[in-house]
Protein backbone atom coordinates (compact mmCIF):
# COMPACT_ATOMS: atom_id res chain seq x y z
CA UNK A 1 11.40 -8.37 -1.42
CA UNK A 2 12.97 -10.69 1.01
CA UNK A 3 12.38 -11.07 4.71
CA UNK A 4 15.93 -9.44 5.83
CA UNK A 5 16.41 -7.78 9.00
CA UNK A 6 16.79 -3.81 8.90
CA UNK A 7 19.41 -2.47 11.44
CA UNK A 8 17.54 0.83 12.67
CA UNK A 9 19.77 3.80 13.20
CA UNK A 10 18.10 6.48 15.29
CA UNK A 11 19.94 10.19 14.79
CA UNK A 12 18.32 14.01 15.73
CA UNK A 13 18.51 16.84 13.61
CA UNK A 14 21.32 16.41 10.63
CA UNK A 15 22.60 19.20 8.35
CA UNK A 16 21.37 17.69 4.78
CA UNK A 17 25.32 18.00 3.23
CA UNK A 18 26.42 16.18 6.78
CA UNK A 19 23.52 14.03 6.24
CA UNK A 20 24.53 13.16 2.56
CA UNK A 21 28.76 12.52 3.28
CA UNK A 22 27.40 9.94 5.90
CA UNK A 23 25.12 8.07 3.62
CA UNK A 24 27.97 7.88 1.33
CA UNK A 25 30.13 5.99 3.60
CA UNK A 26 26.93 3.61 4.94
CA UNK A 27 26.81 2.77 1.06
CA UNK A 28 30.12 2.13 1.08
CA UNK A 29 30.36 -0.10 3.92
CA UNK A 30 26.68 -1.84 2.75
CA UNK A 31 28.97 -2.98 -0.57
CA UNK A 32 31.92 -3.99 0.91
CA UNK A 33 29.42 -5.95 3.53
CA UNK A 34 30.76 -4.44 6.50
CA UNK A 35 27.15 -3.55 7.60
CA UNK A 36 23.85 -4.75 7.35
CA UNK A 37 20.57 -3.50 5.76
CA UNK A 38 19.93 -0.34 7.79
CA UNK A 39 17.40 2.67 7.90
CA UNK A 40 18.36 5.85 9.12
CA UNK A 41 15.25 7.92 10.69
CA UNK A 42 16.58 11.80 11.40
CA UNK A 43 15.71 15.10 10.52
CA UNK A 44 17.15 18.53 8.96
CA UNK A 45 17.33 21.84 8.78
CA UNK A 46 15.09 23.78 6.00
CA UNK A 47 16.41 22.20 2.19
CA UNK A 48 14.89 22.61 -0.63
CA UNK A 49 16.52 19.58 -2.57
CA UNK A 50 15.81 18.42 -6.25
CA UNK A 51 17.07 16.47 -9.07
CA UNK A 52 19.81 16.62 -11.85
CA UNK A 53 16.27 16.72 -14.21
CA UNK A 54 14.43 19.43 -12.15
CA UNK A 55 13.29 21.76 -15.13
CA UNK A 56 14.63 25.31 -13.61
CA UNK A 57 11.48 27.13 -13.25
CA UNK A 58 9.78 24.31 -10.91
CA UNK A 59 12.66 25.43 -8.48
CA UNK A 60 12.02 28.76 -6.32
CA UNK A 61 13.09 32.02 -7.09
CA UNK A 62 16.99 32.86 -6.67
CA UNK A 63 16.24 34.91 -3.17
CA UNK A 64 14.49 32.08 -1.41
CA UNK A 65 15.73 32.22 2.05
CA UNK A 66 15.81 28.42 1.98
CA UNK A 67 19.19 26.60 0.70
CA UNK A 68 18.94 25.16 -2.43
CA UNK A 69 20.92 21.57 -3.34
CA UNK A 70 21.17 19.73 -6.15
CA UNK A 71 21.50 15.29 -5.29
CA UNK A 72 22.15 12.31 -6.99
CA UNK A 73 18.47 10.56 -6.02
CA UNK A 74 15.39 10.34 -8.06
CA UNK A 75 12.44 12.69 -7.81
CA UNK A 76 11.77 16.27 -8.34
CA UNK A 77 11.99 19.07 -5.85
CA UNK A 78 10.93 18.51 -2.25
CA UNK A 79 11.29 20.31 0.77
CA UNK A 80 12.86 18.82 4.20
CA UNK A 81 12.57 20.69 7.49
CA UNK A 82 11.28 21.01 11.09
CA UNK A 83 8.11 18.64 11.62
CA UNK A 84 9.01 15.86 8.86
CA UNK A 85 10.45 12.26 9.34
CA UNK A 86 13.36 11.12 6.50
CA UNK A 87 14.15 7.67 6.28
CA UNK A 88 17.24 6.75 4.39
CA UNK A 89 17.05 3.32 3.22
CA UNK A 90 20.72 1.25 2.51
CA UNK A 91 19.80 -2.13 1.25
CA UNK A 92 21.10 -4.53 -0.58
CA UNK A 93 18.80 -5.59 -3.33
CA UNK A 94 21.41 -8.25 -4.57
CA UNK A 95 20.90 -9.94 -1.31
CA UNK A 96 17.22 -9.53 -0.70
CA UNK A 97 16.29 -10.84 -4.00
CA UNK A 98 13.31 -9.62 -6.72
CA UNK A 99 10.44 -7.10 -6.29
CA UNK A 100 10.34 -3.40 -6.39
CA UNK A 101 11.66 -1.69 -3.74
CA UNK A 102 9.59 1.41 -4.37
CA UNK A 103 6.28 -0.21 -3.77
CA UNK A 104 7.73 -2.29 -0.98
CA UNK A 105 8.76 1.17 0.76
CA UNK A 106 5.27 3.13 -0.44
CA UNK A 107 2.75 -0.45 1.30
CA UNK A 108 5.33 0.02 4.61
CA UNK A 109 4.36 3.80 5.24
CA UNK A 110 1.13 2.89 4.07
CA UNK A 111 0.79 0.20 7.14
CA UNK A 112 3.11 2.80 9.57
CA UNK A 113 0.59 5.69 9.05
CA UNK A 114 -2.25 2.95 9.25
CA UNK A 115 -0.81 1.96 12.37
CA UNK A 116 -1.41 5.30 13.61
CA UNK A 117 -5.09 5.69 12.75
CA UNK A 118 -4.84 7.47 9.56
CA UNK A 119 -5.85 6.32 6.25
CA UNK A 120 -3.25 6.23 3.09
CA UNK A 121 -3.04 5.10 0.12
CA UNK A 122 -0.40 4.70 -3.34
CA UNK A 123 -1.00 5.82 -6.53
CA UNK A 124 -0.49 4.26 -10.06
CA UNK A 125 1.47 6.85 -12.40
CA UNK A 126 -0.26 6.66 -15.92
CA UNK A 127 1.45 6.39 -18.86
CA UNK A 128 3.84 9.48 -20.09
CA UNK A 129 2.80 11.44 -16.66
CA UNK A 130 4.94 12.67 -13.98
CA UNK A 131 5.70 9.97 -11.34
CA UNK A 132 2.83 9.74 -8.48
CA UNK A 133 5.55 7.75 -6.41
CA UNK A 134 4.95 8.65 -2.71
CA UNK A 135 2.38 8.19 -0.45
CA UNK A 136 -1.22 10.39 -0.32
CA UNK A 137 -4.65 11.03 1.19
CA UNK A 138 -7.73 9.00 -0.58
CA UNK A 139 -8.51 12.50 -1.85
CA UNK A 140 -5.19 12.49 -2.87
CA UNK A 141 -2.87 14.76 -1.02
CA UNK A 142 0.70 14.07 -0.59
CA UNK A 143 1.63 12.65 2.59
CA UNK A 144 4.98 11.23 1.94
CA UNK A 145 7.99 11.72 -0.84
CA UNK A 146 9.84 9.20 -1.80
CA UNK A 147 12.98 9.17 -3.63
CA UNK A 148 15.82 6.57 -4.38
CA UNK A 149 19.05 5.60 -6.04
CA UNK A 150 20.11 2.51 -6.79
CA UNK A 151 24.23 2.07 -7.62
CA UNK A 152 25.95 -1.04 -7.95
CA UNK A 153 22.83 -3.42 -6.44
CA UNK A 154 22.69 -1.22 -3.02
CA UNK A 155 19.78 2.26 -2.45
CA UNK A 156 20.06 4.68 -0.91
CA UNK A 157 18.08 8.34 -0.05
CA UNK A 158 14.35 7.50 0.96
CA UNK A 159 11.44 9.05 1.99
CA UNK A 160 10.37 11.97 3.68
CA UNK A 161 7.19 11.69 5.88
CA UNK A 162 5.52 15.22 6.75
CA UNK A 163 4.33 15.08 10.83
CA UNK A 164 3.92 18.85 11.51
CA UNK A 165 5.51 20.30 8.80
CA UNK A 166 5.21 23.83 7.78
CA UNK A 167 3.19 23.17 4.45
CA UNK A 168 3.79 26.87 3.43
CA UNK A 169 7.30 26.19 2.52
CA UNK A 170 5.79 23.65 -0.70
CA UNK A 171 4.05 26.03 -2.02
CA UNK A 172 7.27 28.16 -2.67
CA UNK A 173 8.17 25.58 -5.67
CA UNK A 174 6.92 23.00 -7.08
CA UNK A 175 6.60 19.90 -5.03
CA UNK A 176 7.63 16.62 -6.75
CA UNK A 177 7.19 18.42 -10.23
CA UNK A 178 3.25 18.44 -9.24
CA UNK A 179 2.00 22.14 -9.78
CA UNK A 180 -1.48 21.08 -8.73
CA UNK A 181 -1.25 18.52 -5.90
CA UNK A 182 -1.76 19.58 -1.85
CA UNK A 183 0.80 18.51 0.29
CA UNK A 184 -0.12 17.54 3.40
CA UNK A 185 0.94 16.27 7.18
CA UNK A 186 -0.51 14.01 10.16
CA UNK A 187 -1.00 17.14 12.26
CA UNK A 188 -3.17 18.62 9.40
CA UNK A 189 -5.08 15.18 8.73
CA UNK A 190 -5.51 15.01 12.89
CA UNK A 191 -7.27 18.29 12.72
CA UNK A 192 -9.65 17.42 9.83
CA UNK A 193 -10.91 14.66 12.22
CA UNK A 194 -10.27 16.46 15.38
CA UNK A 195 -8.04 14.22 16.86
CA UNK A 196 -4.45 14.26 18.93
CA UNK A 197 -1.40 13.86 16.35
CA UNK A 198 1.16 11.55 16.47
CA UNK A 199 4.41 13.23 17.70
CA UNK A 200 8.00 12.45 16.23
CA UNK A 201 8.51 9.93 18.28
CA UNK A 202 5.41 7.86 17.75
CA UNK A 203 6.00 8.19 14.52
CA UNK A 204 9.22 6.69 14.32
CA UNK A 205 8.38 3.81 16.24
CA UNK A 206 5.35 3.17 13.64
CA UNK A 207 7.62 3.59 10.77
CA UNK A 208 10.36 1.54 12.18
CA UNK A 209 8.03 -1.46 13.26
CA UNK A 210 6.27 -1.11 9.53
CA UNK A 211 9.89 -2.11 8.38
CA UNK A 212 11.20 -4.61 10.79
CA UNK A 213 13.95 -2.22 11.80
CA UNK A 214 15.60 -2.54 14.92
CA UNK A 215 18.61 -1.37 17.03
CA UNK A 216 21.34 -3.20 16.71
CA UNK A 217 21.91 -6.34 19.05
CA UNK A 218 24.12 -5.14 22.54
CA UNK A 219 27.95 -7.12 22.14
């Protein structure tokens, strides 16, 4: 992947739908050149989101107090909420030339979460078995989820980094089509070692330094 500078676009808490019209239009805009390579660090409201290939009965049960919505991005189910860091990634692959852009985005959370003192690692998916995309624990818990489109030479969706999430709410469903995998979060892996966690803000800051994303220049 090429060297090219990421615009970083910092925004609070999103509704996911809201969330999803806007990344339309930064798509847009990324095509027509009217903006540069950007990440988008935010968070939502409780969404359980998953994939036009989500078999039915990885998905919870009809009465799950959480909203259910179908996207356009790769991946299974996941769950977004309070305590996690997304990162939607618009890029131009045309322009930044060869090399996989899911790796590239799996070794930069691997060096943000290094960054903050904790140990992760990426996983090979073996032939014929569901995708291991993402980013886990040596022992092999899920740290991150990662999940992507690519239309017309420009991505978009992301990743979604658990901080302090409430790891309850994976275990409604399953997570990434992965019936046996633990997810887990900083705050949990903090514990373990008995150490302070990174807060939201730290976290951003590692994640957006990992990238070379920064705010746009002052006109």
């Amino acid at each position: 992947m090429g060297g090219q500078e990421l615009e970083r676009v910092d925004l609070g808490e999103v509704p996911y739908l809201d969330a999803m019209e806007a990344m339309r239009g930064w798509v847009e805009q990324r095509r027509a050149g009217a903006i540069g390579d950007r990440l988008v660090l935010l968070t939502h409201p409780p969404v359980i989101t998953y994939g036009t290939r989500t078999p039915p009965d990885e998905l919870p049960r009809a009465d799950s107090p959480v909203p259910l919505v179908e996207v356009d991005r790769g991946g299974q189910a996941t769950y977004h909420g309070p305590g996690q860091l997304v990162g939607y990634l618009i890029l131009n692959l045309r322009e930044r030339g060869p090399g996989d852009i899911v790796r590239w985005v799996e070794n930069g959370l691997i060096d943000a979460v290094g960054s903050l003192g904790f140990e992760a690692v990426r996983r090979d998916t073996p032939p014929r078995a569901q995708s291991l995309v993402g980013v886990w624990t040596p022992r092999h818990d899920k740290l991150v989820s990662i999940g992507m489109r690519i239309r017309g030479g420009v991505t978009s969706h992301g990743f979604a980094l658990n901080i302090a999430s409430d790891l309850d709410e994976f275990t409604r469903f399953t997570a990434c089509g992965l019936p046996h995998v633990a997810m887990t979060s900083l705050a949990e892996m903090a514990a373990e070692r008995g150490v302070v966690a990174p807060g939201e803000a730290e976290v951003r800051e590692a994640v957006a330094t990992a990238f070379g994303a920064r705010p746009p220049a002052l006109s």
